[in-house]
C-alpha atoms as a PDB file:
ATOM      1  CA  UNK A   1     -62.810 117.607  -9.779  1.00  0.00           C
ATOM      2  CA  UNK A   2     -59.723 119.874 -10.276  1.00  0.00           C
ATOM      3  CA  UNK A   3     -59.282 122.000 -13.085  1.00  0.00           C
ATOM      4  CA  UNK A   4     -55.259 121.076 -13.143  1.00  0.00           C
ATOM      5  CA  UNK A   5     -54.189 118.367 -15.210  1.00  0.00           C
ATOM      6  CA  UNK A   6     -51.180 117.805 -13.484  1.00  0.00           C
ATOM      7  CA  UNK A   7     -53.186 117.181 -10.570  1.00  0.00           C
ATOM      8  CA  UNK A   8     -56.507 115.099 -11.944  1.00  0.00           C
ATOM      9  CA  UNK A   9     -53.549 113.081 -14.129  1.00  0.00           C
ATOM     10  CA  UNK A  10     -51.185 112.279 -10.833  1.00  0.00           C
ATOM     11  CA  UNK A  11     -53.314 111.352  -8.213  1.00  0.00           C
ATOM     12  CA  UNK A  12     -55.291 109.070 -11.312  1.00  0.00           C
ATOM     13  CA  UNK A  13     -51.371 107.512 -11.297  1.00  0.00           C
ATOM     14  CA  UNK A  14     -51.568 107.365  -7.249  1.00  0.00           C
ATOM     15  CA  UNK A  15     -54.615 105.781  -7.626  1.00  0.00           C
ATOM     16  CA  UNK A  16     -53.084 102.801  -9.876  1.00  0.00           C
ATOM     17  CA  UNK A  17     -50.223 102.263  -7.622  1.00  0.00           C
ATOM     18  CA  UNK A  18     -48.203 104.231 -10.063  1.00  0.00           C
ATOM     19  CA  UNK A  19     -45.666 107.215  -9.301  1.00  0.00           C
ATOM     20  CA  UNK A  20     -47.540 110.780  -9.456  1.00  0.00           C
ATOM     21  CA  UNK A  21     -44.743 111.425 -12.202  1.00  0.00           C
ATOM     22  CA  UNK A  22     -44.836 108.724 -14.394  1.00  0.00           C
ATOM     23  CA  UNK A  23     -44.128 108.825 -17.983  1.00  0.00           C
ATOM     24  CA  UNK A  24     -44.287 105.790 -18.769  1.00  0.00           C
ATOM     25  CA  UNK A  25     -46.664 105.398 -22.011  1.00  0.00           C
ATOM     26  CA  UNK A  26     -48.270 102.131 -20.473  1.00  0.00           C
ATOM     27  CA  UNK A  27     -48.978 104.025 -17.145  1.00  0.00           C
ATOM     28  CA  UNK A  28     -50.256 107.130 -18.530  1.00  0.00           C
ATOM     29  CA  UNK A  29     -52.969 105.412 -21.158  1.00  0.00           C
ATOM     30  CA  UNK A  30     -53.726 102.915 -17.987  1.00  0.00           C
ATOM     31  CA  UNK A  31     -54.760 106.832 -16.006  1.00  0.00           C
ATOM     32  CA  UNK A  32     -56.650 107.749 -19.334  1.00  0.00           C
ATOM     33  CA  UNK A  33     -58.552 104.920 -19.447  1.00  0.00           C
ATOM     34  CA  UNK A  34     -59.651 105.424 -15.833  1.00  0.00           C
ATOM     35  CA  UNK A  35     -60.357 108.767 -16.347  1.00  0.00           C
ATOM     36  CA  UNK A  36     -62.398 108.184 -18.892  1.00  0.00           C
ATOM     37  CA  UNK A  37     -64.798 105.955 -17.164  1.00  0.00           C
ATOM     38  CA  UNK A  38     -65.065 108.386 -14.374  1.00  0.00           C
ATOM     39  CA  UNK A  39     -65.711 111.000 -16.587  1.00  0.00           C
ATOM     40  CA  UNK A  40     -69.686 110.462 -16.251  1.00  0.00           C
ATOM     41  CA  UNK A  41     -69.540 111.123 -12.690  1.00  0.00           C
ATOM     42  CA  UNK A  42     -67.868 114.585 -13.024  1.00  0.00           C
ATOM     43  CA  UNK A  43     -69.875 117.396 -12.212  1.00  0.00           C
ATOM     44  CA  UNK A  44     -68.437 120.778 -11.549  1.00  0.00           C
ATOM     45  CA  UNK A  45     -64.920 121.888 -11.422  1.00  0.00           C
ATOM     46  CA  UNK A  46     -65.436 125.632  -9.694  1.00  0.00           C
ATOM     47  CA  UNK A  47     -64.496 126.612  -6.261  1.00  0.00           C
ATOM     48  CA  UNK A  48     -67.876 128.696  -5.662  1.00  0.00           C
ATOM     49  CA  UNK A  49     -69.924 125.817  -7.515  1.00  0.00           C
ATOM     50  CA  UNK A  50     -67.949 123.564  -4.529  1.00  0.00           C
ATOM     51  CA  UNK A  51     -69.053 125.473  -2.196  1.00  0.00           C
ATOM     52  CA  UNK A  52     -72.613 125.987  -2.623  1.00  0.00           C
ATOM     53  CA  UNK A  53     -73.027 122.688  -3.164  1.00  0.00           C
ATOM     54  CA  UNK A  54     -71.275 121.202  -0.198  1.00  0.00           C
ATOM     55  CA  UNK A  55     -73.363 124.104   1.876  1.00  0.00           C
ATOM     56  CA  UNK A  56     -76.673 123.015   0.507  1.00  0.00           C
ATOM     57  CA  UNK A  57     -75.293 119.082   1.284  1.00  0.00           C
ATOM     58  CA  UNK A  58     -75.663 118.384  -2.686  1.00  0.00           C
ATOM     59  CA  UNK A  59     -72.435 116.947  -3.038  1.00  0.00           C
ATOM     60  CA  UNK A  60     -70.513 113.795  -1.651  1.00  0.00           C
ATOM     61  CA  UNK A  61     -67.069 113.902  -3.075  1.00  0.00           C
ATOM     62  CA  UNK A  62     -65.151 116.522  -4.311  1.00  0.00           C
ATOM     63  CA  UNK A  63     -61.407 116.701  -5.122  1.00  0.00           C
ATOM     64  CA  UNK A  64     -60.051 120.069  -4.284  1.00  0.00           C
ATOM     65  CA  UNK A  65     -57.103 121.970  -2.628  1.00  0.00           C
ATOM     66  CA  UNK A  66     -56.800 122.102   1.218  1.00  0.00           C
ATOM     67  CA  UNK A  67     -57.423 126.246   0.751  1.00  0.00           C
ATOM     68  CA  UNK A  68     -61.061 124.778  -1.103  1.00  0.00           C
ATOM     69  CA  UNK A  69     -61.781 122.811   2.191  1.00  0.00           C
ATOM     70  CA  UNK A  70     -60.933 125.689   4.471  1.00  0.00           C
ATOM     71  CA  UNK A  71     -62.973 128.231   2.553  1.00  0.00           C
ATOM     72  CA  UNK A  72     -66.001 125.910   2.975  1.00  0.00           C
ATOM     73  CA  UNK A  73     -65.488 125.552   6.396  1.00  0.00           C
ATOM     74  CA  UNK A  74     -65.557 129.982   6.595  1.00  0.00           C
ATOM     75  CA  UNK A  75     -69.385 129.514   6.119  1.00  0.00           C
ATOM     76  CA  UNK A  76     -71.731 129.738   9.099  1.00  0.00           C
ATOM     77  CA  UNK A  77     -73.121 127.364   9.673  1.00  0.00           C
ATOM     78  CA  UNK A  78     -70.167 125.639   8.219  1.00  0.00           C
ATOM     79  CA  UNK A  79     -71.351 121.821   6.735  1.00  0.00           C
ATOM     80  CA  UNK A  80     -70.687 118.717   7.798  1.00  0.00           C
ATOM     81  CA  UNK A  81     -67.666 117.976   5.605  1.00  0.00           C
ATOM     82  CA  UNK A  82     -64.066 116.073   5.821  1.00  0.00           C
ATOM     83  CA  UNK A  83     -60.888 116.923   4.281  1.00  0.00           C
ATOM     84  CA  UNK A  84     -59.040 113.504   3.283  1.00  0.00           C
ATOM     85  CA  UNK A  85     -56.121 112.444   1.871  1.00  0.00           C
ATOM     86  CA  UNK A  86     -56.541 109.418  -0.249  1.00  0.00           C
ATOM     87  CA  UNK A  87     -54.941 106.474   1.298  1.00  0.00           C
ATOM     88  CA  UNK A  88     -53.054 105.879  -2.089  1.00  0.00           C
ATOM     89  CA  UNK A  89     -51.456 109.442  -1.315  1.00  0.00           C
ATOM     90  CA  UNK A  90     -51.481 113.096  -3.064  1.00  0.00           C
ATOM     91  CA  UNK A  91     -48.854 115.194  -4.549  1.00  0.00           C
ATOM     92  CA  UNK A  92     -46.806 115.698  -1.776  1.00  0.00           C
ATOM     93  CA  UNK A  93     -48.055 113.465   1.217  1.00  0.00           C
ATOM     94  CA  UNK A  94     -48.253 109.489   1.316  1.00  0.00           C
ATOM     95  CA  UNK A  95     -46.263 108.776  -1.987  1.00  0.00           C
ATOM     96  CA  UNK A  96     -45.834 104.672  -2.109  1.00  0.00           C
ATOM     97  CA  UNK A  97     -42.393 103.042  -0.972  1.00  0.00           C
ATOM     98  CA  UNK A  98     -39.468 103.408  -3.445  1.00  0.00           C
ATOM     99  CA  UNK A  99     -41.837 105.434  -5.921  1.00  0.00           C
ATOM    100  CA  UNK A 100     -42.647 108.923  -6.317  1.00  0.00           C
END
């Protein structure tokens, strides 16, 4: 998980069907409430935490920047891992028709 609320907060919106920017009250507690029943499953939120774990194959999902992905594909052997954006969309990429 990403240490950047913007982030964590926006693609939770994304994730909804909501705009990455919303401010609408009902939208954001809908995101909070999410969050907070995913909060269980939330284990570390450090790049060199990511990495070792994805290296040692202890890990099967991780939200993290693209430069995350690319440093854990530096290693040698470099692990079997995929870089995806979520179908929903991200920050920049993907956004849903008419929103943003």
């Amino acid at each position: 998980m990403l240490d950047g609320a913007n982030e964590v907060i926006g693609s939770t919106l994304k994730y909804l069907g909501f705009s990455y920017n919303s401010d609408s009250d009902q939208e954001l507690s809908a995101a909070k409430d999410t969050l907070l029943k995913f909060k269980p499953h939330v284990g570390h939120n450090r790049l060199r935490e990511l990495q070792d774990l994805a290296c040692k194959r202890r890990l099967a999902y991780s939200m993290g920047w693209n430069g995350d992905f690319a440093a854990i594909l530096a290693n040698t052997p470099a692990p079997p891992v995929q870089y995806v954006i979520p179908s929903e969309g991200s920050e920049i990429l993907g956004s849903t028709p008419g929103r943003s």
